[in-house]
N, C-alpha and C. Protein backbone atom coordinates (compact mmCIF):
# COMPACT_ATOMS: atom_id res chain seq x y z
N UNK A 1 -142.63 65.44 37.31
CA UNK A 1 -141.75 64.34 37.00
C UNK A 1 -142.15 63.74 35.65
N UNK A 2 -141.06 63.14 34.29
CA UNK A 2 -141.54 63.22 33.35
C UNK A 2 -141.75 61.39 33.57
N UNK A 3 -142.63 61.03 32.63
CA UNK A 3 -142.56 59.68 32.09
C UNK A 3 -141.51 59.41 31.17
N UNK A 4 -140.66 58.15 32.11
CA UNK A 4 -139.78 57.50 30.89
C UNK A 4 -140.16 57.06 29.71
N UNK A 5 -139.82 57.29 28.87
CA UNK A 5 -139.81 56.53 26.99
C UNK A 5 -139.63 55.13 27.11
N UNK A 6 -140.99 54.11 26.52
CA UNK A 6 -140.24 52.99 26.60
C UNK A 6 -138.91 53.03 25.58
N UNK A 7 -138.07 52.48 26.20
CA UNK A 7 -136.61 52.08 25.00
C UNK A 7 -137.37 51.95 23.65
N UNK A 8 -138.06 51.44 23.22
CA UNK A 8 -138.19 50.91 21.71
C UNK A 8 -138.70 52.37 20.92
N UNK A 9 -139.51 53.04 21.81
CA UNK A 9 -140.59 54.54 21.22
C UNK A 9 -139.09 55.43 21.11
N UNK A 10 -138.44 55.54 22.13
CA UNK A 10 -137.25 55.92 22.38
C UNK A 10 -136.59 56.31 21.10
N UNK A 11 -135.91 54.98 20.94
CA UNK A 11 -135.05 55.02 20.26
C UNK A 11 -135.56 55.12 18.62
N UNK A 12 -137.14 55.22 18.81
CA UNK A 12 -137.75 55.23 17.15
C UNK A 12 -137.88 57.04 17.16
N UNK A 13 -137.56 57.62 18.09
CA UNK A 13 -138.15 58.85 18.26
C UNK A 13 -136.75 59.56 17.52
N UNK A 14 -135.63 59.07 17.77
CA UNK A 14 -133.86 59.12 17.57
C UNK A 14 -133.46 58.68 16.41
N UNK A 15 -134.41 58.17 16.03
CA UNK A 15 -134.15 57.66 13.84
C UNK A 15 -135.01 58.33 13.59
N UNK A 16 -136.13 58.55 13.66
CA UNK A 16 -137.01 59.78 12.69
C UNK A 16 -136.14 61.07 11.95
N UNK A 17 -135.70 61.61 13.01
CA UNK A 17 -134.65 62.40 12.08
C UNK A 17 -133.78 61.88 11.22
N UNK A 18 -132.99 61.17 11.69
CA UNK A 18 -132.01 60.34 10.76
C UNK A 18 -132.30 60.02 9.97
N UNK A 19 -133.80 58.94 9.37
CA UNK A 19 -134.49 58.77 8.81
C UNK A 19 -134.70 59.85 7.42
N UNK A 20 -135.42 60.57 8.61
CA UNK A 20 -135.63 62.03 7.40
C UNK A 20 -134.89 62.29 6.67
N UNK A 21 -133.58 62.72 7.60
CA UNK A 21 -132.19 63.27 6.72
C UNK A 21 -131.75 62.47 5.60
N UNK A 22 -132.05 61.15 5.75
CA UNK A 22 -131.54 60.41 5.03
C UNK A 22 -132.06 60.27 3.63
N UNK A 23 -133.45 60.84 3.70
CA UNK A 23 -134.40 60.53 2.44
C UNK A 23 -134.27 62.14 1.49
N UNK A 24 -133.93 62.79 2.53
CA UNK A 24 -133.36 64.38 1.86
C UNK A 24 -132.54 63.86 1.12
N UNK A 25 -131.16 63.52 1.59
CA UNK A 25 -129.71 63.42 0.96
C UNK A 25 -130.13 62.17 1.72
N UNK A 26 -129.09 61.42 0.47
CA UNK A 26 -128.80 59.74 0.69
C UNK A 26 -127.58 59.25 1.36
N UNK A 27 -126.37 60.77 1.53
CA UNK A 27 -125.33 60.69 1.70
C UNK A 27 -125.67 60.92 3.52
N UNK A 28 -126.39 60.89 3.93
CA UNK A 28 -126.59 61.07 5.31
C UNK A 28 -127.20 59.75 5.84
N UNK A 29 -127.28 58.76 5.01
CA UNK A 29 -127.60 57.18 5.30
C UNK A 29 -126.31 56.68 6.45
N UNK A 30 -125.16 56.90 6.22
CA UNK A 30 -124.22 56.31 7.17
C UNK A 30 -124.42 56.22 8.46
N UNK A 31 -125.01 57.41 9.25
CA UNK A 31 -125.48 57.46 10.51
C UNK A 31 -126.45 55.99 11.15
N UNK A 32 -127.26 55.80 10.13
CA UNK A 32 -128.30 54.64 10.32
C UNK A 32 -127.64 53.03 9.89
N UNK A 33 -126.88 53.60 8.90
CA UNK A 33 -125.52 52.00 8.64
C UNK A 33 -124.81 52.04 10.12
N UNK A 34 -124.06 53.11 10.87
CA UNK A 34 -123.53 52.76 11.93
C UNK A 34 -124.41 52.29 13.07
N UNK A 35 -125.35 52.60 13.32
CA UNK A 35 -126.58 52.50 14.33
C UNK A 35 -126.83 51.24 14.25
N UNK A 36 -127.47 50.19 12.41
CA UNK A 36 -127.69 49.23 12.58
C UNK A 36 -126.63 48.33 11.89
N UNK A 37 -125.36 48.56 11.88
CA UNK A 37 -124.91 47.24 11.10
C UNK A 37 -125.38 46.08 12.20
N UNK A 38 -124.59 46.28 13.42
CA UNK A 38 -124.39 45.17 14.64
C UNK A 38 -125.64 44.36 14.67
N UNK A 39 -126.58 44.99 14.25
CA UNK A 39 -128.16 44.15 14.90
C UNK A 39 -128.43 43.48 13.61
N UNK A 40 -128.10 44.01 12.14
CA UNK A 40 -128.52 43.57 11.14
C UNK A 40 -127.58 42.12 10.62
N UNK A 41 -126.06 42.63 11.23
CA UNK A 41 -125.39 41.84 10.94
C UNK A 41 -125.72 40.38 12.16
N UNK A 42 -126.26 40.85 13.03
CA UNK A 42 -125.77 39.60 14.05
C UNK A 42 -127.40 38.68 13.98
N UNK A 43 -128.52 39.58 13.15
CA UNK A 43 -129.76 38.81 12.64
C UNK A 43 -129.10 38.04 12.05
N UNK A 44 -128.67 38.34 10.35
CA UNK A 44 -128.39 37.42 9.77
C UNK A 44 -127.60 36.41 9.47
N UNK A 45 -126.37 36.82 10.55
CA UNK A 45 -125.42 35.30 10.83
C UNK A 45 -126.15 34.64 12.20
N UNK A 46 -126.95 34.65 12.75
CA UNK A 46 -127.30 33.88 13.50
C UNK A 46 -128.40 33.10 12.50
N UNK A 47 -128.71 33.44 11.41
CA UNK A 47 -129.95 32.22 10.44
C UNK A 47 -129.03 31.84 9.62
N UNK A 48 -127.94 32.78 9.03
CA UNK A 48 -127.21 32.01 7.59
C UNK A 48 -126.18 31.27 8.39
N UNK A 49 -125.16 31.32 9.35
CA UNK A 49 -124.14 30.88 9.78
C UNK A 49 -122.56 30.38 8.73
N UNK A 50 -123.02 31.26 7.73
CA UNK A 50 -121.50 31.36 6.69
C UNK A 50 -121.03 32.62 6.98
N UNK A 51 -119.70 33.00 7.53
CA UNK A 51 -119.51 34.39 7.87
C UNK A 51 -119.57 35.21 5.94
N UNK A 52 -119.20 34.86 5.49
CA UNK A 52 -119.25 35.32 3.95
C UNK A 52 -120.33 35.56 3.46
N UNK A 53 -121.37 34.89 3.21
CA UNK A 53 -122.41 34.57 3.18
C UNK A 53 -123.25 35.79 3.98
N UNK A 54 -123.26 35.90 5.00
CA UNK A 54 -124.04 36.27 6.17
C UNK A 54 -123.72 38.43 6.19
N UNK A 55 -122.01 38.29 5.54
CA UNK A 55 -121.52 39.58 4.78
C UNK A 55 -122.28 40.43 4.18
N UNK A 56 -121.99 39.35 3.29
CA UNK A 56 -123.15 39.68 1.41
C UNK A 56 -124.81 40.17 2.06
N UNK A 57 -125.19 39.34 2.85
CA UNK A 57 -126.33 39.71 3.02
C UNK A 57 -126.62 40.97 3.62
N UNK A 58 -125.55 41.13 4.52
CA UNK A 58 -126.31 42.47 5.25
C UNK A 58 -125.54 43.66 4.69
N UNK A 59 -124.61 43.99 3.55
CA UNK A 59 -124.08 44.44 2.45
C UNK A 59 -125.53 44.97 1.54
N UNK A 60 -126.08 43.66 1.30
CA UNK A 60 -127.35 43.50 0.12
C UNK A 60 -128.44 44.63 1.12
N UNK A 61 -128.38 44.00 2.15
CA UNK A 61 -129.73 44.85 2.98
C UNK A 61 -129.63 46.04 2.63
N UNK A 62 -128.52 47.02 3.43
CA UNK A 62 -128.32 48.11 3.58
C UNK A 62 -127.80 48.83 2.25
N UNK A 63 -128.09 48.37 1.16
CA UNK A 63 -128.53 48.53 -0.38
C UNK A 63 -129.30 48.82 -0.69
N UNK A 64 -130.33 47.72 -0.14
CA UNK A 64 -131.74 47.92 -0.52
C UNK A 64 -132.64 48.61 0.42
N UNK A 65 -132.16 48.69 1.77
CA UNK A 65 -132.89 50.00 2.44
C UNK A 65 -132.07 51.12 1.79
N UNK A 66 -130.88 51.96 1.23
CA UNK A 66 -130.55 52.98 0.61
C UNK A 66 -131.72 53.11 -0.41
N UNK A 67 -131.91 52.14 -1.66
CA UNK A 67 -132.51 52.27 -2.80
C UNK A 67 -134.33 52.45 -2.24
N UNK A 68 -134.20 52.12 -1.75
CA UNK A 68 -135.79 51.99 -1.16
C UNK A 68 -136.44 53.13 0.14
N UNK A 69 -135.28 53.87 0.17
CA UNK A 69 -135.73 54.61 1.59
C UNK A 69 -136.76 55.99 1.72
N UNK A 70 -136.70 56.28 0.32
CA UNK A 70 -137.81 57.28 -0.02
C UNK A 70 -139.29 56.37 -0.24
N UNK A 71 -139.39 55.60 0.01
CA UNK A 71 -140.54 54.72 0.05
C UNK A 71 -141.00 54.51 1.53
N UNK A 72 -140.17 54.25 2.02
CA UNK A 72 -140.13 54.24 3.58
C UNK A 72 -141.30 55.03 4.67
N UNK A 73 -142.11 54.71 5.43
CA UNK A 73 -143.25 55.79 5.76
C UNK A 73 -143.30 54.90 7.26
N UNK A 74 -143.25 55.76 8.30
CA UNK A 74 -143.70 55.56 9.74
C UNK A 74 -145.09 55.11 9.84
N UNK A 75 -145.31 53.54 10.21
CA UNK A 75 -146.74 53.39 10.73
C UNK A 75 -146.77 52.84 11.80
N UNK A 76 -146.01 53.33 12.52
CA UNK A 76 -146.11 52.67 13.60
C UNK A 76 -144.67 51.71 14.39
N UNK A 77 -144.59 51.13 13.82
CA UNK A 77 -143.10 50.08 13.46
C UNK A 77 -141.73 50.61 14.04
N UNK A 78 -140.85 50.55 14.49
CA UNK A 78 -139.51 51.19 14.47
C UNK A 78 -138.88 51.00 12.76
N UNK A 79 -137.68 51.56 12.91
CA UNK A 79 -137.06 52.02 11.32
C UNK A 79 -136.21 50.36 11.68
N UNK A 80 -135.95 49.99 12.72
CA UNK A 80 -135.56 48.89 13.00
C UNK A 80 -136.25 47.39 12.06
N UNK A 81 -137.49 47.67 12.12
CA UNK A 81 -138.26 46.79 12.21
C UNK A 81 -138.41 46.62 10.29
N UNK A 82 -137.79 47.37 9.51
CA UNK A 82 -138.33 47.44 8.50
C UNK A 82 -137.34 46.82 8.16
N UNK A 83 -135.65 47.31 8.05
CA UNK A 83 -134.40 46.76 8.23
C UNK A 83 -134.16 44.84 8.30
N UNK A 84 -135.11 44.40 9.35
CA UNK A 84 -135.01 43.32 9.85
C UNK A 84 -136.29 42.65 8.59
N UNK A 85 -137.35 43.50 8.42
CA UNK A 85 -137.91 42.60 7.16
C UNK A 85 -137.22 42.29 5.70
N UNK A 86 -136.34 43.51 5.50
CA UNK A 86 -135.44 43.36 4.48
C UNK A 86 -134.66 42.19 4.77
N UNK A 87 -133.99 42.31 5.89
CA UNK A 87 -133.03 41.19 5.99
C UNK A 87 -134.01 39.64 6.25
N UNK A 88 -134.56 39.82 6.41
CA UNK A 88 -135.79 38.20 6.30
C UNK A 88 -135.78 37.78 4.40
N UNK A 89 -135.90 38.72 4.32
CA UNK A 89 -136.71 38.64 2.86
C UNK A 89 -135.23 38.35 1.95
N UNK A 90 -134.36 38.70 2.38
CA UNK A 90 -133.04 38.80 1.67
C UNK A 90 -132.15 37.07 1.60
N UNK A 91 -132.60 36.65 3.44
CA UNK A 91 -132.67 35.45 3.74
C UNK A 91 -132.93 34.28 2.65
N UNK A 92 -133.89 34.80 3.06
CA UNK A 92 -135.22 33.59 2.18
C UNK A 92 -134.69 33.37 0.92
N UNK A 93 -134.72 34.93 0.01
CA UNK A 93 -134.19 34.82 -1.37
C UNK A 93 -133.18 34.34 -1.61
N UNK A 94 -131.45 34.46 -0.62
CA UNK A 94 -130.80 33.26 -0.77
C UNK A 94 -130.74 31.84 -0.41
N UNK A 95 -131.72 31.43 0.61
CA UNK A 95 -131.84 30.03 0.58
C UNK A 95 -132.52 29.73 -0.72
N UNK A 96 -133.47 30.83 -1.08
CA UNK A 96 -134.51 29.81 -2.60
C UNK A 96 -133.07 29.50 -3.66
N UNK A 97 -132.37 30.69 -3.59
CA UNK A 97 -130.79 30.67 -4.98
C UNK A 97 -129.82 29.38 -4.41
N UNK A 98 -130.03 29.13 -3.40
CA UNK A 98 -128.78 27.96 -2.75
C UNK A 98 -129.56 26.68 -3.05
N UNK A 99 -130.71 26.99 -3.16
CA UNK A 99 -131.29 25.63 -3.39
C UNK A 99 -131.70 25.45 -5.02
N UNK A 100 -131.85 26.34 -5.68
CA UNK A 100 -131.53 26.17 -6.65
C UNK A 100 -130.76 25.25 -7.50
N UNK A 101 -129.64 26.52 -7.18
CA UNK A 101 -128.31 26.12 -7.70
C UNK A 101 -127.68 24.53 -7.30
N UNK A 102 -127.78 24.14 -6.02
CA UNK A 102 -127.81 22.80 -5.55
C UNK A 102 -128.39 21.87 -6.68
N UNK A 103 -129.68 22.24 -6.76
CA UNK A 103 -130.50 21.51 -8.02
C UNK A 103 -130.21 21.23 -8.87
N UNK A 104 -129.71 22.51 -9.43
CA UNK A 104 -128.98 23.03 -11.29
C UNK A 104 -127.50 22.33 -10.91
N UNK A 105 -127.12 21.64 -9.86
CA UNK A 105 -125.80 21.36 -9.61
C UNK A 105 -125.57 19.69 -10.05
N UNK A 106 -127.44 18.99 -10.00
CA UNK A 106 -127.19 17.91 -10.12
C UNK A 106 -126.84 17.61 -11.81
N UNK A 107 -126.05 16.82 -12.05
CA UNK A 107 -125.54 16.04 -13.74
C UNK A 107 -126.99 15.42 -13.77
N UNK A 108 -127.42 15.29 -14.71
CA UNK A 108 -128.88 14.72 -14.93
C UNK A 108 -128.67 13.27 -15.47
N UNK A 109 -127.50 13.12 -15.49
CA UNK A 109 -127.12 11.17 -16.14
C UNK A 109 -126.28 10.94 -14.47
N UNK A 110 -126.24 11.66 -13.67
CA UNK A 110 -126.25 11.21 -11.82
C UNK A 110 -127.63 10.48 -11.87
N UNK A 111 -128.30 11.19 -12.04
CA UNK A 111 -129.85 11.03 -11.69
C UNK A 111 -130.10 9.42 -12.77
N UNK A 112 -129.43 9.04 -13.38
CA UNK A 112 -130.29 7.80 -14.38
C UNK A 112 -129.77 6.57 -13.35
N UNK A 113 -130.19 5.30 -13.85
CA UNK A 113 -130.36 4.19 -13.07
C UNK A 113 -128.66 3.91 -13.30
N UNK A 114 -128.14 3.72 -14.74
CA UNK A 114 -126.98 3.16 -14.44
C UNK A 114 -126.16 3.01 -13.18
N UNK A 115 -125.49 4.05 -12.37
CA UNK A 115 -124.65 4.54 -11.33
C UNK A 115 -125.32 3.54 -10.56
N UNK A 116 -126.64 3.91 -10.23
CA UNK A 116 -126.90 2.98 -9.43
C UNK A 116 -127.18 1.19 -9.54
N UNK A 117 -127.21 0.68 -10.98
CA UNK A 117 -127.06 -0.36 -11.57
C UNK A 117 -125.53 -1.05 -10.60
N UNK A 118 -124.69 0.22 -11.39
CA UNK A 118 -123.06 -0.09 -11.00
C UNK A 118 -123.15 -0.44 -9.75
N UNK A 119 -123.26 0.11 -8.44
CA UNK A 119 -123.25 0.20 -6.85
C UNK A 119 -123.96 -1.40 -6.66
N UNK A 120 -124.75 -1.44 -7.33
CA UNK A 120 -125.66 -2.82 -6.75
C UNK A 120 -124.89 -3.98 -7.68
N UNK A 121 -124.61 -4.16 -8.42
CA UNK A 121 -123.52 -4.94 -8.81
C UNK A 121 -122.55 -5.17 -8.06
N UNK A 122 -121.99 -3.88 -7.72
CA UNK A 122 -120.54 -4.21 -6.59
C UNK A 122 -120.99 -4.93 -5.67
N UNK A 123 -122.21 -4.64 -4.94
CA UNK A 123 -122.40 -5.04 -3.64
C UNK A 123 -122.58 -6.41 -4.07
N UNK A 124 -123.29 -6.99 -5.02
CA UNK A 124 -123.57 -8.32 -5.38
C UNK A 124 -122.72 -9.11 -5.31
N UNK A 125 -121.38 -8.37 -5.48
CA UNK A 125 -120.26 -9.22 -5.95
C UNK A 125 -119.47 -8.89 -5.03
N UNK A 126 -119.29 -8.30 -3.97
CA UNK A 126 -118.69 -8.06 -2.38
C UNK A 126 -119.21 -9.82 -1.40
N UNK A 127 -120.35 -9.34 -1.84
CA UNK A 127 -121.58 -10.53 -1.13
C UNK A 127 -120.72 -11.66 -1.56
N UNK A 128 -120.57 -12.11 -2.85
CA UNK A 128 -120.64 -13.15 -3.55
C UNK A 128 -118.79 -13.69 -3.16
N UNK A 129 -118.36 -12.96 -3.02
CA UNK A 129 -116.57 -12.75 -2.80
C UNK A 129 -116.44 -13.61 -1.34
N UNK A 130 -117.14 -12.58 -0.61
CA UNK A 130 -117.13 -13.22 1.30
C UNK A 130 -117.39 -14.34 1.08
N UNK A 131 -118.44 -14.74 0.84
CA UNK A 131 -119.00 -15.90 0.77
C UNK A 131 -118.04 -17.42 0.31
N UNK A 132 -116.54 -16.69 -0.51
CA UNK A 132 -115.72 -17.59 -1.12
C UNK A 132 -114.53 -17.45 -0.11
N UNK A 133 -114.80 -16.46 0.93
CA UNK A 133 -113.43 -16.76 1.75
C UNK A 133 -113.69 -17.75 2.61
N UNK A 134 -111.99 -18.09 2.84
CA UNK A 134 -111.79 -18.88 4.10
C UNK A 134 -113.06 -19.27 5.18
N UNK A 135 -113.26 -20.00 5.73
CA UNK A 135 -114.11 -19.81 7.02
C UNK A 135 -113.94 -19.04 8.04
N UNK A 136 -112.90 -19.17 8.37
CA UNK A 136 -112.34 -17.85 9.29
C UNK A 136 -112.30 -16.29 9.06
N UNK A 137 -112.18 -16.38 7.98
CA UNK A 137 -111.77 -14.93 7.57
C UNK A 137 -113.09 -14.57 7.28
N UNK A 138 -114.13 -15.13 6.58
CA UNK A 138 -115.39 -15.14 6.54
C UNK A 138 -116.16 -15.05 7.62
N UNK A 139 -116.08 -15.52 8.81
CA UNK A 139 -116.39 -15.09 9.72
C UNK A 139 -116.21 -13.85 10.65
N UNK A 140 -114.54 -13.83 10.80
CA UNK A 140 -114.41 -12.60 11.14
C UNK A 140 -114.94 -11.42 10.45
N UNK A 141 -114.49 -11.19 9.20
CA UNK A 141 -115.65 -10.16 8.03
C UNK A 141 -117.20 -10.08 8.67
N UNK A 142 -117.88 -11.00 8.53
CA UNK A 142 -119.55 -10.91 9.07
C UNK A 142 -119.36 -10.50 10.42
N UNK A 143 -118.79 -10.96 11.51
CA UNK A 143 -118.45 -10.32 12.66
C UNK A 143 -118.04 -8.83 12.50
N UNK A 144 -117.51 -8.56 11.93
CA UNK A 144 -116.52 -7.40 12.14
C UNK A 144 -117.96 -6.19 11.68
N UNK A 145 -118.00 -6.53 10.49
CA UNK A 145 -118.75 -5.50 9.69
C UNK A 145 -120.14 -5.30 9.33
N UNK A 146 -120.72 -6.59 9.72
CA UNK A 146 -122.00 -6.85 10.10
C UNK A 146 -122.51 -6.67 11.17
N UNK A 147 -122.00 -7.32 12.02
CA UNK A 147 -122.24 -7.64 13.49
C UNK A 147 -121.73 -6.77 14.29
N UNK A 148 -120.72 -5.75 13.87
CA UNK A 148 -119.93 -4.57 14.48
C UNK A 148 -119.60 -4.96 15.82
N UNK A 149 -118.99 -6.21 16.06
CA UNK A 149 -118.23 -6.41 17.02
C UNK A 149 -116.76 -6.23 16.88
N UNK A 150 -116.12 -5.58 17.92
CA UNK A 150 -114.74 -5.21 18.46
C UNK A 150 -113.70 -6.89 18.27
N UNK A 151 -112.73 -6.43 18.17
CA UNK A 151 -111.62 -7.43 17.61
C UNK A 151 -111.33 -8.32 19.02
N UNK A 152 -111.54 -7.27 19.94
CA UNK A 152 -111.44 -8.39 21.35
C UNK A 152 -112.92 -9.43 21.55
N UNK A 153 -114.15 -8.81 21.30
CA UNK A 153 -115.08 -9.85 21.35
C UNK A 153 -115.19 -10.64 20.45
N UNK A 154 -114.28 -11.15 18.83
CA UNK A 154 -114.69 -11.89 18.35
C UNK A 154 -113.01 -12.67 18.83
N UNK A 155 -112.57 -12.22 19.02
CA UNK A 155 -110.99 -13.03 19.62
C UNK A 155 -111.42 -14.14 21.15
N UNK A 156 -112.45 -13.22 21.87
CA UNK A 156 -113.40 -14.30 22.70
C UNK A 156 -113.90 -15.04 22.06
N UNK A 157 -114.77 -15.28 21.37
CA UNK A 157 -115.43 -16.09 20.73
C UNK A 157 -114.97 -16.87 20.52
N UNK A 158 -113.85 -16.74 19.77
CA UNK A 158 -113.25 -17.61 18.47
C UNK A 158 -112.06 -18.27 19.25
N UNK A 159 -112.01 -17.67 20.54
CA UNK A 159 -110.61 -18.55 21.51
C UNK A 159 -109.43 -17.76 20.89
N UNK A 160 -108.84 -17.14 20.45
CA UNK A 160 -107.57 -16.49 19.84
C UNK A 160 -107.27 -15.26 19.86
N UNK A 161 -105.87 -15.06 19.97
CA UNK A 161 -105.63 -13.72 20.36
C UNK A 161 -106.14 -12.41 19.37
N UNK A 162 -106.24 -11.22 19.61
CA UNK A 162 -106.47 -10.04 18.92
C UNK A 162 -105.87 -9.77 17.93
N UNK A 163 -104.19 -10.32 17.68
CA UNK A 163 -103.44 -10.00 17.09
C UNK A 163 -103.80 -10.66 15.80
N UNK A 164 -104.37 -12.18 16.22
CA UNK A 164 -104.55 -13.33 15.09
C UNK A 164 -106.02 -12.92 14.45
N UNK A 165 -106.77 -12.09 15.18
CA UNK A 165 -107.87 -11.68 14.31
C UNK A 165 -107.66 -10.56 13.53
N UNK A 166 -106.71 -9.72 13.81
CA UNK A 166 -106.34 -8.80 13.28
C UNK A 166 -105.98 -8.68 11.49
N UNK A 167 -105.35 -10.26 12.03
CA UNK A 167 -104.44 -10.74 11.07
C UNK A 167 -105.61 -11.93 9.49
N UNK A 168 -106.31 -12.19 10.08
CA UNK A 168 -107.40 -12.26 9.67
C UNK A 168 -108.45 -11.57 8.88
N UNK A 169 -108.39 -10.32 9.77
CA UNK A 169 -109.32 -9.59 8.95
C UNK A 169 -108.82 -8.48 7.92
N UNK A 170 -107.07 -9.00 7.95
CA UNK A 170 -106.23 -7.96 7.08
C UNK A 170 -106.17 -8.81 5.80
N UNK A 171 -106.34 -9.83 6.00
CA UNK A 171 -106.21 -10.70 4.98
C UNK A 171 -107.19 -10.86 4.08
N UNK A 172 -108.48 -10.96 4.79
CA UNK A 172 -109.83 -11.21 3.93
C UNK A 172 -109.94 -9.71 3.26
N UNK A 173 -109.77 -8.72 4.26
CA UNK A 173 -110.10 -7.33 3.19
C UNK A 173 -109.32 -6.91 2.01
N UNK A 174 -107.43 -7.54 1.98
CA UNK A 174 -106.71 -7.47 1.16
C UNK A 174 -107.18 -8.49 -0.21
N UNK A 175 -107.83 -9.63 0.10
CA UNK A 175 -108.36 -10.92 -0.91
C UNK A 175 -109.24 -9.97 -1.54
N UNK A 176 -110.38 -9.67 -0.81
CA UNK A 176 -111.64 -8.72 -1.20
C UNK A 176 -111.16 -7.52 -2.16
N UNK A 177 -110.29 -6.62 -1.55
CA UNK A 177 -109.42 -5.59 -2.36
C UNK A 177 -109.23 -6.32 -3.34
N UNK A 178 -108.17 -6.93 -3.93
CA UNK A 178 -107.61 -7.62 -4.99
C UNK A 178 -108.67 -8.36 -5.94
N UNK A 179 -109.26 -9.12 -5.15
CA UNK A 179 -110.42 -9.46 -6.52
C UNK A 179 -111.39 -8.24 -7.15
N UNK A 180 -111.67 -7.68 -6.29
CA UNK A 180 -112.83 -6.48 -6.28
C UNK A 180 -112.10 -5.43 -7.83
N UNK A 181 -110.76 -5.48 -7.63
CA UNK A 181 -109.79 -4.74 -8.32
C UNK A 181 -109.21 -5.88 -9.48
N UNK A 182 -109.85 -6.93 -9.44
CA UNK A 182 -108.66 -7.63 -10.46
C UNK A 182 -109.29 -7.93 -11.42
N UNK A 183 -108.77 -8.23 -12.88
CA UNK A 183 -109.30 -8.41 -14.01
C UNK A 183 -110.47 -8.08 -14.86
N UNK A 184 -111.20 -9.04 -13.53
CA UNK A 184 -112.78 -9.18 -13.84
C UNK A 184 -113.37 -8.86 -13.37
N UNK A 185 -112.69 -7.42 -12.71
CA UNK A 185 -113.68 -6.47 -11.68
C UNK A 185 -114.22 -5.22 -12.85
């Protein structure tokens, strides 16, 4: 009675040839593209998760195992296993280019204080605006957007219907709009 193959010796025993053939003639690589797209492809969209993206990569792999396959030497490893370091390594190299480019993406006068000069001004003068509304409407505003209470709990509060706070807080944000936007904005 023979001993079963574990699956993994198995199936490394079933690419050695292929393998071989492949490093003879390069045109006999397809056999090992059909064998591993599924595993190579479904490595690397399960880490990149851009189907495009995730394409390119295992496109790039099975490139660079073609260009590289006379280099290739059994130590042990499945032909699997070498495949899957390419595709690690292929990984990596496009997160380092995505992050890059992200980098090289920032305007370098984004990066200076002005912009943010601008933002803190506005807010200064958002602040400074509320502060000149109505009492009511001023209140509802700090309620509303501060305090992130619902139009029915400050309509409790305040004794008045939902509709009248509504009406309230359409008003103060339209004042706010309009100055924020007017002249001397």
């Amino acid at each position: 009675m023979a001993v079963p193959k574990p699956r993994a010796l198995a199936k490394d025993a079933d690419d050695r040839p292929l393998v071989e053939a492949a490093q003879r003639d390069p045109a006999n690589f397809g056999e090992l593209y059909e064998r591993y797209f599924e595993l190579l492809y479904g490595y690397i969209s399960k880490r990149v998760r851009d189907r495009d993206i995730a394409e390119d990569l295992t496109a790039e792999v099975f490139e660079k195992a073609l260009a590289n396959l006379k280099k290739f030497e059994w130590r042990g490893a499945p032909f699997a296993a070498w495949l899957i370091r390419i595709a690690a390594n292929a990984i990596a190299d496009q997160s380092k280019q995505a992050a890059r480019e992200a980098t090289a993406a920032v305007d370098p006068d984004e990066l200076s204080v002005e912009p943010e000069m601008k933002g803190i001004e506005d807010r200064a003068q958002l602040f400074r605006l509320v502060n000149e509304l109505p009492a009511d409407q001023r209140h509802v505003v700090f309620e509303r957007f501060v305090e992130q209470r619902s139009i029915r709990e400050i309509a409790l509060d305040l004794g008045r219907s939902e509709g009248a706070i509504k009406q309230l807080q359409f008003r103060a944000l339209q004042r706010l709009r309009d100055q924020m936007e007017g002249p001397h904005a």
